[in-house]
C-alpha atoms as a PDB file:
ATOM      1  CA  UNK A   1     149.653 153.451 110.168  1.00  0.00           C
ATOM      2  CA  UNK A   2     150.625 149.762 111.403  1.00  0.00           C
ATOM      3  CA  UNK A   3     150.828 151.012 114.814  1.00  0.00           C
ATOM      4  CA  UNK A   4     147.792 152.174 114.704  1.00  0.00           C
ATOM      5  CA  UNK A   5     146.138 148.617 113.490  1.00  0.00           C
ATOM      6  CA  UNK A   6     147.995 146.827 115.900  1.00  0.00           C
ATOM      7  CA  UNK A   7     146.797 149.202 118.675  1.00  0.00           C
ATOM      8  CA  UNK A   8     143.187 148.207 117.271  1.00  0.00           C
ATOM      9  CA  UNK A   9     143.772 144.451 117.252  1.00  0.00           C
ATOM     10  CA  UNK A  10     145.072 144.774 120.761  1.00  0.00           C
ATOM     11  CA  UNK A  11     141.901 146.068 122.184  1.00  0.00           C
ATOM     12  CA  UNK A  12     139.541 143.770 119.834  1.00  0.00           C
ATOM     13  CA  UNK A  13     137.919 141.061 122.295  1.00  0.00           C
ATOM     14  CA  UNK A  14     138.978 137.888 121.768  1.00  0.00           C
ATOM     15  CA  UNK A  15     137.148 135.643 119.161  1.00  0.00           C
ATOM     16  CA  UNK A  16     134.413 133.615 120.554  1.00  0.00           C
ATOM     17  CA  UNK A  17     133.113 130.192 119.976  1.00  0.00           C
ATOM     18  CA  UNK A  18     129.327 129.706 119.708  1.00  0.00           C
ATOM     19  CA  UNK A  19     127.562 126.277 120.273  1.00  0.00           C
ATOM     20  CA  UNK A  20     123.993 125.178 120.872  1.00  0.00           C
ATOM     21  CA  UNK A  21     123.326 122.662 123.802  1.00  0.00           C
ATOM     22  CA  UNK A  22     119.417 120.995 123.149  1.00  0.00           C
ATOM     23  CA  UNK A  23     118.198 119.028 126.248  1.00  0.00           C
ATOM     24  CA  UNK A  24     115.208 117.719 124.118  1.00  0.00           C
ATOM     25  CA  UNK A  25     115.462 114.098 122.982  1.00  0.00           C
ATOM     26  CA  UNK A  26     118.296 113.305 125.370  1.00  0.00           C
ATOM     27  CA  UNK A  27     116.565 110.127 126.792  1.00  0.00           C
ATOM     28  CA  UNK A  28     114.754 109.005 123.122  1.00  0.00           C
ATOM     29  CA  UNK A  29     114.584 105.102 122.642  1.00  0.00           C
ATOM     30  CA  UNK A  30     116.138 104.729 126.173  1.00  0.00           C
ATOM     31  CA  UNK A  31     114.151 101.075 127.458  1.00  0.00           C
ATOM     32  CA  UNK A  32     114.344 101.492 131.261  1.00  0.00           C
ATOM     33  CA  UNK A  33     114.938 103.735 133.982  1.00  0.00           C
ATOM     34  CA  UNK A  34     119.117 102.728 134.041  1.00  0.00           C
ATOM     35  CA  UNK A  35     119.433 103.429 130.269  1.00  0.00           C
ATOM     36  CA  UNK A  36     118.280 107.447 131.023  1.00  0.00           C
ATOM     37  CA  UNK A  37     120.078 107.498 133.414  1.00  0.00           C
ATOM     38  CA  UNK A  38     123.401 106.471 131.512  1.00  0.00           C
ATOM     39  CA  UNK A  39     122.560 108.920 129.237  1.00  0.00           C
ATOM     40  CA  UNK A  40     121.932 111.860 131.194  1.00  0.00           C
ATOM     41  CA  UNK A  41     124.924 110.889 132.877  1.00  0.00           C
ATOM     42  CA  UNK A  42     126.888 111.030 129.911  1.00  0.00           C
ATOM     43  CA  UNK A  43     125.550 114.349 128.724  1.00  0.00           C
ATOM     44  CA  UNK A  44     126.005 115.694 132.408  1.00  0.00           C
ATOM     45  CA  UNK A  45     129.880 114.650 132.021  1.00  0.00           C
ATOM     46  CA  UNK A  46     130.117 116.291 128.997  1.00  0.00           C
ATOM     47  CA  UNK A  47     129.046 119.383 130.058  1.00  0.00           C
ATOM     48  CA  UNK A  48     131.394 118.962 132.959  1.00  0.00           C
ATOM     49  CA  UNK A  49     134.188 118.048 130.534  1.00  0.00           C
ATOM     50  CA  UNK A  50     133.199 121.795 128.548  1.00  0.00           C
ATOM     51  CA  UNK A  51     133.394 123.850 131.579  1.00  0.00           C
ATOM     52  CA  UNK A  52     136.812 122.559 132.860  1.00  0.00           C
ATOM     53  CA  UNK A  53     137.944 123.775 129.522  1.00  0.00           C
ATOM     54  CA  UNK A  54     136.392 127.189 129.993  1.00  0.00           C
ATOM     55  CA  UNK A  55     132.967 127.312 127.871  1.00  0.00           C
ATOM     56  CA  UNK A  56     130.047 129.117 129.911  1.00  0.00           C
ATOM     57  CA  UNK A  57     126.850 129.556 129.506  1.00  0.00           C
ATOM     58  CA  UNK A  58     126.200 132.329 126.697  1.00  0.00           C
ATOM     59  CA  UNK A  59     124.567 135.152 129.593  1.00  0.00           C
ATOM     60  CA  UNK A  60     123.959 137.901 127.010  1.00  0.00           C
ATOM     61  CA  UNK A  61     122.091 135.525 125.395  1.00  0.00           C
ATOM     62  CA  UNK A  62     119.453 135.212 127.832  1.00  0.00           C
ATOM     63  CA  UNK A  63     120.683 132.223 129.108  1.00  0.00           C
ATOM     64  CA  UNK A  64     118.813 128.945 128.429  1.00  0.00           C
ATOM     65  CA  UNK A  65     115.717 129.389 126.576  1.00  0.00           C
ATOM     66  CA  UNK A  66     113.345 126.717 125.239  1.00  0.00           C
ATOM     67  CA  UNK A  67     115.510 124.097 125.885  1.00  0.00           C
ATOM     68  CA  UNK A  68     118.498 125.702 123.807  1.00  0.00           C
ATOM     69  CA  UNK A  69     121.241 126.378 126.250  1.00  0.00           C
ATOM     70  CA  UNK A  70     123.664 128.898 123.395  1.00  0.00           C
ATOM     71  CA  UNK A  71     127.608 127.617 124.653  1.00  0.00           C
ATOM     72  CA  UNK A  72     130.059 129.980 124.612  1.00  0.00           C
ATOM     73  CA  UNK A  73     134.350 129.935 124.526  1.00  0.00           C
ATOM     74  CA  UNK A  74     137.411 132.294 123.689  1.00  0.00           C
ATOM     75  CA  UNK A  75     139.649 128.745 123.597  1.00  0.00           C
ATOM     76  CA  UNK A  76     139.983 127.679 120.278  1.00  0.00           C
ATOM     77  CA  UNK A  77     141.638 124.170 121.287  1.00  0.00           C
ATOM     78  CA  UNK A  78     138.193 123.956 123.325  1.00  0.00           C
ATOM     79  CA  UNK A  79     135.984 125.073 120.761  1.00  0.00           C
ATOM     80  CA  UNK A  80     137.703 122.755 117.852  1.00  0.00           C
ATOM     81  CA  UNK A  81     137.819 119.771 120.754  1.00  0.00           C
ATOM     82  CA  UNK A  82     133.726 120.027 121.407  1.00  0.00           C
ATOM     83  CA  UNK A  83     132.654 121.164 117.607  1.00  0.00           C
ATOM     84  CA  UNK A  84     131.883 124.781 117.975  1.00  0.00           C
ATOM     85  CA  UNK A  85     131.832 127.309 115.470  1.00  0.00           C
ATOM     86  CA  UNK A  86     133.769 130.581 115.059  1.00  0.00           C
ATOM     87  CA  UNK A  87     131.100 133.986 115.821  1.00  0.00           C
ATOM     88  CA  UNK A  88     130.820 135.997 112.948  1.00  0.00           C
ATOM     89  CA  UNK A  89     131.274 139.247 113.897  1.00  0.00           C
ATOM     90  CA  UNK A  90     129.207 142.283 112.540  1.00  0.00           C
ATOM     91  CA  UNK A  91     131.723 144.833 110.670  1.00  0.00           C
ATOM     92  CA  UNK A  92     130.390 148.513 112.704  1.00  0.00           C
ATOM     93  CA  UNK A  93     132.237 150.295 109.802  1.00  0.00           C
ATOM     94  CA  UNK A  94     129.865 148.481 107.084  1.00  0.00           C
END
């Protein structure tokens, strides 16, 4: 029987890591053209910074919706590094 469950584990997809990206409010309280700029910048970076350590774009999603871009990675240095959260995963025996 533990062969079995280790077969099972061995063809389970690897546990992803969810985040949501919001565009909206980015450039709040910024005072002049310079100051949205440094912060869309900064925000660009970051998202630079998250795709060098392998989060995407969440595609079965939809994509970015709204203004909610849904982050996805399997890396769970990645995920703990940017503040994502584990997926829960629906039990199909349940």
């Amino acid at each position: 029987m533990g062969k079995v469950t280790s077969i099972k584990r061995a063809n389970e997809p690897p546990k992803r890591y969810t985040s949501v990206w919001r565009n909206k409010w980015l450039t709040e309280g910024a005072k002049s053209i310079e100051e949205m700029s440094a912060v869309l910048r900064k925000a660009a970076d970051l998202l630079d910074e998250m795709a060098k350590a392998g989060v995407t774009l969440y595609a079965e999603s939809g994509g970015m919706e709204d203004d909610y871009a849904p982050l996805v990675t399997t890396d769970a240095a990645a995920a703990k590094k940017f503040g994502f959260e584990a997926e829960e995963v629906e039990d199909e025996e349940a």
